[in-house]
C-alpha atoms as a PDB file:
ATOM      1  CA  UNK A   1      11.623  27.270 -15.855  1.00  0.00           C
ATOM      2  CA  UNK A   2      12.104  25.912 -18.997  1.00  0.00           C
ATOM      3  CA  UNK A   3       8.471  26.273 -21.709  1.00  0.00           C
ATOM      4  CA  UNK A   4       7.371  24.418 -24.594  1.00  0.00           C
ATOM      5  CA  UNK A   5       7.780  27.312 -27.260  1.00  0.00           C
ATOM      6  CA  UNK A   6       5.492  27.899 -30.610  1.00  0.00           C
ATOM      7  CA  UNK A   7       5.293  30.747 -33.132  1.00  0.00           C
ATOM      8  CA  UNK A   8       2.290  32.315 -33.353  1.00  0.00           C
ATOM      9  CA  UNK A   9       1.834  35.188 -35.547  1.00  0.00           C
ATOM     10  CA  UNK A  10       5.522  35.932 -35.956  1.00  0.00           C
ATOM     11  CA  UNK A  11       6.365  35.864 -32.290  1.00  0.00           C
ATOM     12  CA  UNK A  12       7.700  33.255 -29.849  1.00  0.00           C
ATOM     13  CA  UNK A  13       4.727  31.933 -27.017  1.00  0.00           C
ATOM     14  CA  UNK A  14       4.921  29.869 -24.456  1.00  0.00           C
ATOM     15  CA  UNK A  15       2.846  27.099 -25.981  1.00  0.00           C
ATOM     16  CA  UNK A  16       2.315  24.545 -22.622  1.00  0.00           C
ATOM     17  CA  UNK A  17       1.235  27.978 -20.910  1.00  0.00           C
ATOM     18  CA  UNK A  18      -1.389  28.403 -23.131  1.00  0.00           C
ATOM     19  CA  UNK A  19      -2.862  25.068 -23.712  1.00  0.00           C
ATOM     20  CA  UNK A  20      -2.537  24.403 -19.848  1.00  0.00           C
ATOM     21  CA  UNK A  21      -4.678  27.781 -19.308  1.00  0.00           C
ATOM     22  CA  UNK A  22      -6.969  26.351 -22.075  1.00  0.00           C
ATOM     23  CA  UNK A  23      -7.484  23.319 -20.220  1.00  0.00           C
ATOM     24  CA  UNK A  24      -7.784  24.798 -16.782  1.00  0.00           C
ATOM     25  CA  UNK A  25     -10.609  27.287 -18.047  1.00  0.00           C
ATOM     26  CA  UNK A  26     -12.523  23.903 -19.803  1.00  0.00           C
ATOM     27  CA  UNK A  27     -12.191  22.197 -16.568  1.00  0.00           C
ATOM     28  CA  UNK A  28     -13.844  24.878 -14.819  1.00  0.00           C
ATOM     29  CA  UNK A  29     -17.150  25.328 -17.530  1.00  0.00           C
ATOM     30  CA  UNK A  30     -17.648  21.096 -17.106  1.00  0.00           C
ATOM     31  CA  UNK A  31     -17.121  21.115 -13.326  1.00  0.00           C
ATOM     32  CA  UNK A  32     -18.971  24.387 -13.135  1.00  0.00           C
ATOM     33  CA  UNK A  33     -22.136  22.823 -15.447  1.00  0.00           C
ATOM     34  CA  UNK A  34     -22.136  19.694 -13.519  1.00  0.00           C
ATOM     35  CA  UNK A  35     -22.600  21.741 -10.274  1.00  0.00           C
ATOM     36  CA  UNK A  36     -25.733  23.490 -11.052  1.00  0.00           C
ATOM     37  CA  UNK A  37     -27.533  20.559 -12.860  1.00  0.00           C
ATOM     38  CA  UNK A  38     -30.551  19.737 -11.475  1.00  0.00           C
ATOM     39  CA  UNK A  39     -30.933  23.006  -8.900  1.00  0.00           C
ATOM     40  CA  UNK A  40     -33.678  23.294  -6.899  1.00  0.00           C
ATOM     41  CA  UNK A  41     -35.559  26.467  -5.125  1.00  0.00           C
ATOM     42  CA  UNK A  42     -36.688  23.809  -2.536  1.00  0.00           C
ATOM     43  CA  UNK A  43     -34.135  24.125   0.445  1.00  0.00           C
ATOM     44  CA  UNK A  44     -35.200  20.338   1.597  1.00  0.00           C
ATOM     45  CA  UNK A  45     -34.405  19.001  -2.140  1.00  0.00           C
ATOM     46  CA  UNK A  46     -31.075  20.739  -2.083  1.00  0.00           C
ATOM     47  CA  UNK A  47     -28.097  18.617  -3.174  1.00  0.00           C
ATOM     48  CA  UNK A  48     -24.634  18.526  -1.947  1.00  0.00           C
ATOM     49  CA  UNK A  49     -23.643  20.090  -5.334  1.00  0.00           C
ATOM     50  CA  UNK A  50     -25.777  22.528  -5.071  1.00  0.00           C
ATOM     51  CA  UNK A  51     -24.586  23.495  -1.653  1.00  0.00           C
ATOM     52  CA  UNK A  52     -21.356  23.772  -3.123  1.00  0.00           C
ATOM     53  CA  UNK A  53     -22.301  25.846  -5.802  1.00  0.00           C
ATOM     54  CA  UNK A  54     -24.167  28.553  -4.073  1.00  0.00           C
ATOM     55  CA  UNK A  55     -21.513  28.469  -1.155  1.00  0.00           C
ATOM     56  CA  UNK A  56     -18.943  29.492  -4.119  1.00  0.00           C
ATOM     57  CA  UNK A  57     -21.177  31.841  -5.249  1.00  0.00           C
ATOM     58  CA  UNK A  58     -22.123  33.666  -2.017  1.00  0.00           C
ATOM     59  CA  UNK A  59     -18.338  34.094  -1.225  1.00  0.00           C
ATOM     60  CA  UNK A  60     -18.171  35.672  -4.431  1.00  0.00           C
ATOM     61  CA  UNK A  61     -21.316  37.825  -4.093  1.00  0.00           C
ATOM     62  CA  UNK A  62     -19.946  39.168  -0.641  1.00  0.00           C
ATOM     63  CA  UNK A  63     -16.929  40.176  -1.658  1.00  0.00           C
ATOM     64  CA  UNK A  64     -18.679  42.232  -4.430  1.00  0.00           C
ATOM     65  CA  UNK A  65     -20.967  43.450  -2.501  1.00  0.00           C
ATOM     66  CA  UNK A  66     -18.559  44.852   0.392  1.00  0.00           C
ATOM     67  CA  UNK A  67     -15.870  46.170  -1.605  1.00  0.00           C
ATOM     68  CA  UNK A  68     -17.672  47.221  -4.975  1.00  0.00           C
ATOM     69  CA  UNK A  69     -21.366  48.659  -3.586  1.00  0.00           C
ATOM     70  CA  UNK A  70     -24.960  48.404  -4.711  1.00  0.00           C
ATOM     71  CA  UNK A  71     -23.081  47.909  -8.216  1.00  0.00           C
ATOM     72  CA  UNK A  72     -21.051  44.813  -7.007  1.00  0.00           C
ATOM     73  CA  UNK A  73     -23.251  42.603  -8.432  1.00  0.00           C
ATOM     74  CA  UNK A  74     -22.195  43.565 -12.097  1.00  0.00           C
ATOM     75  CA  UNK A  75     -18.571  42.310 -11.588  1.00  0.00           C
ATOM     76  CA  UNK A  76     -20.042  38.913  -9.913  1.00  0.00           C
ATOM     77  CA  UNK A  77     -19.179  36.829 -13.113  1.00  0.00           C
ATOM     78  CA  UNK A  78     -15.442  38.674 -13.746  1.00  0.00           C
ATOM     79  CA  UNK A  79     -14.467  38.301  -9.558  1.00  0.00           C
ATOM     80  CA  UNK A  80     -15.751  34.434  -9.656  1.00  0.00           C
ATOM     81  CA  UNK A  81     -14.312  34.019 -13.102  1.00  0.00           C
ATOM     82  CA  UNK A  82     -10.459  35.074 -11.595  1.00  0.00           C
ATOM     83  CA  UNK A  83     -11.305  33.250  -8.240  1.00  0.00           C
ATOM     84  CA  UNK A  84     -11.467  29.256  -9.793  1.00  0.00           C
ATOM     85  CA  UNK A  85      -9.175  30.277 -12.159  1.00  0.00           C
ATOM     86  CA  UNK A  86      -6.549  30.866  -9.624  1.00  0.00           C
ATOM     87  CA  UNK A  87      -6.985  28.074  -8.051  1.00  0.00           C
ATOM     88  CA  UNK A  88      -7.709  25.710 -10.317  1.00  0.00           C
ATOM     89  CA  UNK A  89      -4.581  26.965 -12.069  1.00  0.00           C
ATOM     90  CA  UNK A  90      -2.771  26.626  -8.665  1.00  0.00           C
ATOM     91  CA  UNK A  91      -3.868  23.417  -8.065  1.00  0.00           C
ATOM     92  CA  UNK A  92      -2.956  22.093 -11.582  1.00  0.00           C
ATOM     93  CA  UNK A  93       1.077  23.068 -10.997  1.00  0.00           C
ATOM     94  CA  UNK A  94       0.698  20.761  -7.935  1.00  0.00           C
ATOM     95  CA  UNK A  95       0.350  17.723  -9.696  1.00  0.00           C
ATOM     96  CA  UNK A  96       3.012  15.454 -10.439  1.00  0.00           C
ATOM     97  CA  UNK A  97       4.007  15.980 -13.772  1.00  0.00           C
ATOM     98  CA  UNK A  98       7.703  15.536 -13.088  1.00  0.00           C
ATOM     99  CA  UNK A  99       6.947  11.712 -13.495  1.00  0.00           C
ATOM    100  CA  UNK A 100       5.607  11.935 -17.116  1.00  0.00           C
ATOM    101  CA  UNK A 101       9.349  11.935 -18.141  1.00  0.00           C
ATOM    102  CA  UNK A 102       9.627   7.782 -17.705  1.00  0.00           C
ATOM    103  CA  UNK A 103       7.253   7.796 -20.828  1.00  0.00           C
ATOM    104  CA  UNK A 104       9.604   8.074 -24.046  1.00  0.00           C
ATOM    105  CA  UNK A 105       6.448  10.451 -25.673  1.00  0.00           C
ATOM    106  CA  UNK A 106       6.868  12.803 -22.793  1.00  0.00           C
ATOM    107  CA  UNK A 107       7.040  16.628 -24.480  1.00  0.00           C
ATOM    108  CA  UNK A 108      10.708  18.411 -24.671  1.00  0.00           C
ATOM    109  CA  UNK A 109      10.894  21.855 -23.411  1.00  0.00           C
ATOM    110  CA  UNK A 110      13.875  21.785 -25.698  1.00  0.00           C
ATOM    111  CA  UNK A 111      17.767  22.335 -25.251  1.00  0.00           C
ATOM    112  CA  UNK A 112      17.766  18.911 -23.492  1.00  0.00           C
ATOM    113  CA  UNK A 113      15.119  19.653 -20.981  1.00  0.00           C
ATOM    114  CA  UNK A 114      11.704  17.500 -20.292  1.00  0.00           C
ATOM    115  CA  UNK A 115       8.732  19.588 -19.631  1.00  0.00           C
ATOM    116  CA  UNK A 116       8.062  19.204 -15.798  1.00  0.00           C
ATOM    117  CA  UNK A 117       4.637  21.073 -15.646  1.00  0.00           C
ATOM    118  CA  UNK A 118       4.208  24.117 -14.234  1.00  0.00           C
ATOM    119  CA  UNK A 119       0.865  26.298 -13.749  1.00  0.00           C
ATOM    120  CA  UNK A 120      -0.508  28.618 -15.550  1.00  0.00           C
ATOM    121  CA  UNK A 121       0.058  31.583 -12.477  1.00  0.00           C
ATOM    122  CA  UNK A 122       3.698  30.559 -12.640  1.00  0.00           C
ATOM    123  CA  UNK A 123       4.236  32.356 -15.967  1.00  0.00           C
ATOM    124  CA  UNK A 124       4.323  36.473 -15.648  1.00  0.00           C
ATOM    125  CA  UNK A 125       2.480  36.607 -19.270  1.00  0.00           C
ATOM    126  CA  UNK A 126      -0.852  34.722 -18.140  1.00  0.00           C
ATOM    127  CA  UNK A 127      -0.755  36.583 -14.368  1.00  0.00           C
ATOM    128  CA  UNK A 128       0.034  40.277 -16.175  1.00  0.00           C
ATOM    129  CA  UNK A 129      -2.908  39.226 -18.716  1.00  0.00           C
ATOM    130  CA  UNK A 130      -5.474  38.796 -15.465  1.00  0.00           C
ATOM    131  CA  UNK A 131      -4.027  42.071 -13.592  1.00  0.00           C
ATOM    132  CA  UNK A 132      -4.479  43.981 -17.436  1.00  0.00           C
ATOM    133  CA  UNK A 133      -7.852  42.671 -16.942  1.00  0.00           C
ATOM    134  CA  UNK A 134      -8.733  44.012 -13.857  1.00  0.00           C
ATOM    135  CA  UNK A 135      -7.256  47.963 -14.468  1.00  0.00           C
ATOM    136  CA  UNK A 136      -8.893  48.050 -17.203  1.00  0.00           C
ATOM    137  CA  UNK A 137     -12.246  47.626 -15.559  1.00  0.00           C
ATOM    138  CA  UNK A 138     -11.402  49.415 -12.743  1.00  0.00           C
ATOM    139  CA  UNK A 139     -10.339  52.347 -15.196  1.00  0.00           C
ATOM    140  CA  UNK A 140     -13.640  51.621 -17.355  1.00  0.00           C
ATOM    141  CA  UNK A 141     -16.287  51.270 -14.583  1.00  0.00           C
ATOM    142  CA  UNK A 142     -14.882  54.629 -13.298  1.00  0.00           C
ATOM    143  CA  UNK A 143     -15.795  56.462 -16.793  1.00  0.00           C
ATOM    144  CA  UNK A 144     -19.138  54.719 -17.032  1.00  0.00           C
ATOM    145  CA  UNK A 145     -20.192  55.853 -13.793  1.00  0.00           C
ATOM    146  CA  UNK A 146     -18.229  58.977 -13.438  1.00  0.00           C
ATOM    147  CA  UNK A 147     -17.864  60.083 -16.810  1.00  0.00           C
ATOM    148  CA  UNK A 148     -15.508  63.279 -17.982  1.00  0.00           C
ATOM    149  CA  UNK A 149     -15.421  64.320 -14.537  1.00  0.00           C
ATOM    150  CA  UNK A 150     -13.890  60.747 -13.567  1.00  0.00           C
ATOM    151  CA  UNK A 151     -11.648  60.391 -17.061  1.00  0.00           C
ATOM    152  CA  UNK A 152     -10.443  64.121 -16.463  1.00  0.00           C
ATOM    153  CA  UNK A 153      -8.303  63.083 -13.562  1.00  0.00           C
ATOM    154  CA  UNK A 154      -5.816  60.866 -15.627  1.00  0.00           C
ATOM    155  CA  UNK A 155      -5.098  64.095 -17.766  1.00  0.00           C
ATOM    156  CA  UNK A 156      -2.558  67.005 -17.487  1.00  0.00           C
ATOM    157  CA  UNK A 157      -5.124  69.685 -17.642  1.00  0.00           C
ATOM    158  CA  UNK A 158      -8.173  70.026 -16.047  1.00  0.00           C
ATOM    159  CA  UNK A 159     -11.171  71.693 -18.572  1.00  0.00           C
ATOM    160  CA  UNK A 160     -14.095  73.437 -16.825  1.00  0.00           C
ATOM    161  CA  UNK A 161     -16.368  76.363 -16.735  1.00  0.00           C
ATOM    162  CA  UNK A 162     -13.316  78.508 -15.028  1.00  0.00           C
ATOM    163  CA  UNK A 163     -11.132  78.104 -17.852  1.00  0.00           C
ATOM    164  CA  UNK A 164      -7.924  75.690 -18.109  1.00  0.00           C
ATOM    165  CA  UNK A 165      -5.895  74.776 -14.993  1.00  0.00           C
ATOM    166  CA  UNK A 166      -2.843  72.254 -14.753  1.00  0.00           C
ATOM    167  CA  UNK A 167      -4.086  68.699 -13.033  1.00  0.00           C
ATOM    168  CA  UNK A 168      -0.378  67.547 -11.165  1.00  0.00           C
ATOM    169  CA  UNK A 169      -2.787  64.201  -9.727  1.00  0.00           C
ATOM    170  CA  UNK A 170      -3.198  62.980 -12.904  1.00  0.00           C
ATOM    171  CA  UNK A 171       0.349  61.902 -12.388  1.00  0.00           C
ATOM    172  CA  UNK A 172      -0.460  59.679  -9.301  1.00  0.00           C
ATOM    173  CA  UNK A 173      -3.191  58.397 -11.066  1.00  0.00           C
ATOM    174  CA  UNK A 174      -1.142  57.098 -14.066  1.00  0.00           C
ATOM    175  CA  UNK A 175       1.190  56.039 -11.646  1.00  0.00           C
ATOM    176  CA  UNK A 176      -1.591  53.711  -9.693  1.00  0.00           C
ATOM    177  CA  UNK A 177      -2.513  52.335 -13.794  1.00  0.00           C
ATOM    178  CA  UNK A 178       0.992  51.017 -13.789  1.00  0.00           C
ATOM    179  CA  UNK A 179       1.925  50.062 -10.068  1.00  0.00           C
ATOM    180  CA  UNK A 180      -1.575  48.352  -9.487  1.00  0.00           C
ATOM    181  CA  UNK A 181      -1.313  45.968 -12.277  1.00  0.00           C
ATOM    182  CA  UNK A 182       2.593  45.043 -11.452  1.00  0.00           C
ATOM    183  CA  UNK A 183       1.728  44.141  -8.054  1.00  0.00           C
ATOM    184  CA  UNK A 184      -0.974  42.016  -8.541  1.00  0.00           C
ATOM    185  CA  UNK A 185       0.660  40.031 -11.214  1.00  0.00           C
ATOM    186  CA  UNK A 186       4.187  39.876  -9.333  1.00  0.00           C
ATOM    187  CA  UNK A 187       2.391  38.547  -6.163  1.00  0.00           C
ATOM    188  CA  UNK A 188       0.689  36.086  -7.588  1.00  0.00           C
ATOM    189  CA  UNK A 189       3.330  34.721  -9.514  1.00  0.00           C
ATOM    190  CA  UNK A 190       6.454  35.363  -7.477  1.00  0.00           C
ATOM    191  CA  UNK A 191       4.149  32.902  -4.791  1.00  0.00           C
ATOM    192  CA  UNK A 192       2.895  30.342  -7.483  1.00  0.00           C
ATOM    193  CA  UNK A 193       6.508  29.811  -8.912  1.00  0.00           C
ATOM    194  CA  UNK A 194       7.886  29.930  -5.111  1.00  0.00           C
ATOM    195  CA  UNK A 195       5.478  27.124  -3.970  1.00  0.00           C
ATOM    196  CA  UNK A 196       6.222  24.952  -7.177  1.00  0.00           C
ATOM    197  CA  UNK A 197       9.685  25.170  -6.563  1.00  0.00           C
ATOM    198  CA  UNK A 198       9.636  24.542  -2.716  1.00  0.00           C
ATOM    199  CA  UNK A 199       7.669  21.522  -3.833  1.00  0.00           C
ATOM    200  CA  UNK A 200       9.821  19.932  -6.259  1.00  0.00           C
ATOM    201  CA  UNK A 201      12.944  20.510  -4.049  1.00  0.00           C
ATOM    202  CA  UNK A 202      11.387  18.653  -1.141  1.00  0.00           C
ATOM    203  CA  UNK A 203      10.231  15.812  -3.510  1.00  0.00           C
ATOM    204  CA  UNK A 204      13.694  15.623  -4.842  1.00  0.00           C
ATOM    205  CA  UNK A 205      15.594  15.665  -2.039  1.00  0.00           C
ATOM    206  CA  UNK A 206      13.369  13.993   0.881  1.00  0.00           C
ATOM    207  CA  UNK A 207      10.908  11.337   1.255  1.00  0.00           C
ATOM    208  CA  UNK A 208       7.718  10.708   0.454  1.00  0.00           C
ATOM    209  CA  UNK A 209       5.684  11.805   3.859  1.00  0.00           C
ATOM    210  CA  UNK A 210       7.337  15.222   4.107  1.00  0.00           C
ATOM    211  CA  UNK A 211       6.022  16.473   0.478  1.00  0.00           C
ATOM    212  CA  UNK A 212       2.424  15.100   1.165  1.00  0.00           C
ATOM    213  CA  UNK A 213       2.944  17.757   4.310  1.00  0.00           C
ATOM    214  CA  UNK A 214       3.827  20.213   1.550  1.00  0.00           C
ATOM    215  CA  UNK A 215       1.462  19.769  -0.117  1.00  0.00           C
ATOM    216  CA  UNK A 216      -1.494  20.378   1.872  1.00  0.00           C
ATOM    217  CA  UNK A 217       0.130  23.397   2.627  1.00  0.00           C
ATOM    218  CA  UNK A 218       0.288  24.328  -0.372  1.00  0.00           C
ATOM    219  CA  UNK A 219      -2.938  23.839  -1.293  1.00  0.00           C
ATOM    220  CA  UNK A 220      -3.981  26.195   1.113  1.00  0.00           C
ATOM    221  CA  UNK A 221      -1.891  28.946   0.185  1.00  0.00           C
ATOM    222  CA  UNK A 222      -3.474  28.038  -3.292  1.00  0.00           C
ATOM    223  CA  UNK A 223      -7.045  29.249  -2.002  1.00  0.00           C
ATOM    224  CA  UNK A 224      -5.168  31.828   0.075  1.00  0.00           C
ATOM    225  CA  UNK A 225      -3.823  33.548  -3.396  1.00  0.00           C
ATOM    226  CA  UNK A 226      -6.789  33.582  -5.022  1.00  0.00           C
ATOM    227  CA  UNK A 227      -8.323  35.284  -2.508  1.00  0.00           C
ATOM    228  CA  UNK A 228      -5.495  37.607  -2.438  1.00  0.00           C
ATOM    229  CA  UNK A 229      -6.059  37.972  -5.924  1.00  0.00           C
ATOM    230  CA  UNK A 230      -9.724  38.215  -5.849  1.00  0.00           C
ATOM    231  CA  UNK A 231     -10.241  40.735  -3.149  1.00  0.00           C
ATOM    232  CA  UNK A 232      -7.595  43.198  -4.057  1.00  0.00           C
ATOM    233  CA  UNK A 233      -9.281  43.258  -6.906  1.00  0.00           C
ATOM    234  CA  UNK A 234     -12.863  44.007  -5.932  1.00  0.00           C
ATOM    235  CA  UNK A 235     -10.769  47.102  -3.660  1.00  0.00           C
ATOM    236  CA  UNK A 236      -9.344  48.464  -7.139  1.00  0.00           C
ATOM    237  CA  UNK A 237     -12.396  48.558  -8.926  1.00  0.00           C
ATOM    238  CA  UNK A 238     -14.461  49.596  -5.918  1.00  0.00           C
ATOM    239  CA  UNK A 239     -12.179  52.687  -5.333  1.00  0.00           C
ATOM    240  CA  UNK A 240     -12.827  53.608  -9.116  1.00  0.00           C
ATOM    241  CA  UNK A 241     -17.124  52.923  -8.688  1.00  0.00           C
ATOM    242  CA  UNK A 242     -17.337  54.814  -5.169  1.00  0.00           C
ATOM    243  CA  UNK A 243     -14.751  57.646  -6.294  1.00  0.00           C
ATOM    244  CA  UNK A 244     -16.652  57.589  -9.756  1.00  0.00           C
ATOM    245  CA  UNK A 245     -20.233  58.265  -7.534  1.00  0.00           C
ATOM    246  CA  UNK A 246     -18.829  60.733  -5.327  1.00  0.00           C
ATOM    247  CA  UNK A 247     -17.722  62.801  -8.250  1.00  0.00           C
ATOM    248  CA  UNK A 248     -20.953  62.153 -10.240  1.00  0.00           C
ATOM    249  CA  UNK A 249     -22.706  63.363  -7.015  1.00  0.00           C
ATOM    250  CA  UNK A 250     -20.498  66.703  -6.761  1.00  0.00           C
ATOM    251  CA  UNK A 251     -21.803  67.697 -10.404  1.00  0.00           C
ATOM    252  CA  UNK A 252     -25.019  67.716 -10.093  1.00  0.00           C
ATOM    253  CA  UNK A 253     -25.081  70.049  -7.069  1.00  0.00           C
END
């Protein structure tokens, strides 16, 4: 795939990645403020946006809530937050951007290539930037509620009233900081990239009523990945909270 390229602070970014995330995320705030304009608390004065809104929302809340515990509402606003972003970024790759190149001001991805569009999940950088997002919090909401007892597992030594004894987990719990964070960004782009190419090959190479096909398929596996996404998140960082609790419950007994 072939990436409009700028230099920002010395190094080399994919420039079209970035402004397409930008634009993605804006989308999102104005579709997001024109949904909840005008809510009501009256059930018979509900509108179909607000429907909408609150359906979003209650998916959101229920996966917190199962996964995540009492606590899940705290990570309501991150979980929805990676949820539309997947998909809107999805659904962005999608369109048809391969047809901006009849327009002589159509953007060079350089070295003779046009830019064809591509979205945002379809580039490692932005999907290893979500999955950073997520271990971290899943690390940092096990501290919080576990505290030494929690952060003492992810070190070579365990320090307690006994004395000093070797910790040989810590090792398979720096290995789940690294392997957790590779799969969820290799999923989600390995599929994102996969779709966009099965796409453009069957618009290339077939008529037009076969892609349209496609393409509703696709845009289910769109939703499909950001639940993926979504919910194997909400199980990483709910394994941190409840192992977190259960140690924070051991020490005070």
């Amino acid at each position: 795939m072939h990436h409009i390229t700028t230099q920002i602070l010395g190094q080399t970014v994919h420039a079209d990645t970035l402004y397409f995330a930008w634009a993605v995320m804006a989308l999102i705030l104005l579709i997001s403020l024109v949904l909840v304009s005008g809510l009501s608390s009256d059930p018979s004065r509900y509108s179909k946006r607000q429907f909408l809104a609150e359906g979003v929302f209650n998916f959101i809340r229920g996966l917190c809530d199962n996964q995540i515990g009492a606590r899940g509402h705290h990570y309501i606003p991150l979980i929805g937050s990676l949820f539309l972003f997947v998909v809107s970024a999805y659904y962005a790759g999608l369109l048809p951007w391969k047809m901006g190149a009849i327009f002589s001001w159509w953007p060079s991805a350089g070295h003779g290539h046009l830019w064809h569009g591509a979205s945002p999940c379809a580039d490692l950088n932005v999907t290893a930037g979500m999955a950073l997002i997520v271990i971290a919090v899943y690390f940092f909401s096990g501290v919080l509620v576990g505290g030494w007892k929690y952060f003492q597992m992810f070190l070579p030594i365990n320090i307690s009233s006994k004395g000093i004894s070797l910790n040989l987990m810590c090792l398979i719990e720096l290995m789940d900081l690294v392997v957790r964070p590779l799969t969820l960004s290799l999923r989600l782009f390995a599929n994102t990239f996969a779709g966009e190419t099965l796409l453009a090959t069957f618009i290339a190479l077939v008529a037009l009523v076969l892609p349209i096909g496609i393409l509703g398929f696709e845009m289910f596996v769109g939703i499909l990945q950001a639940f993926l996404f979504t919910i194997l998140s909400t199980v990483y960082i709910g394994t941190a909270v409840q192992h977190a609790e259960h140690l924070a419950h051991d020490g005070h007994h």
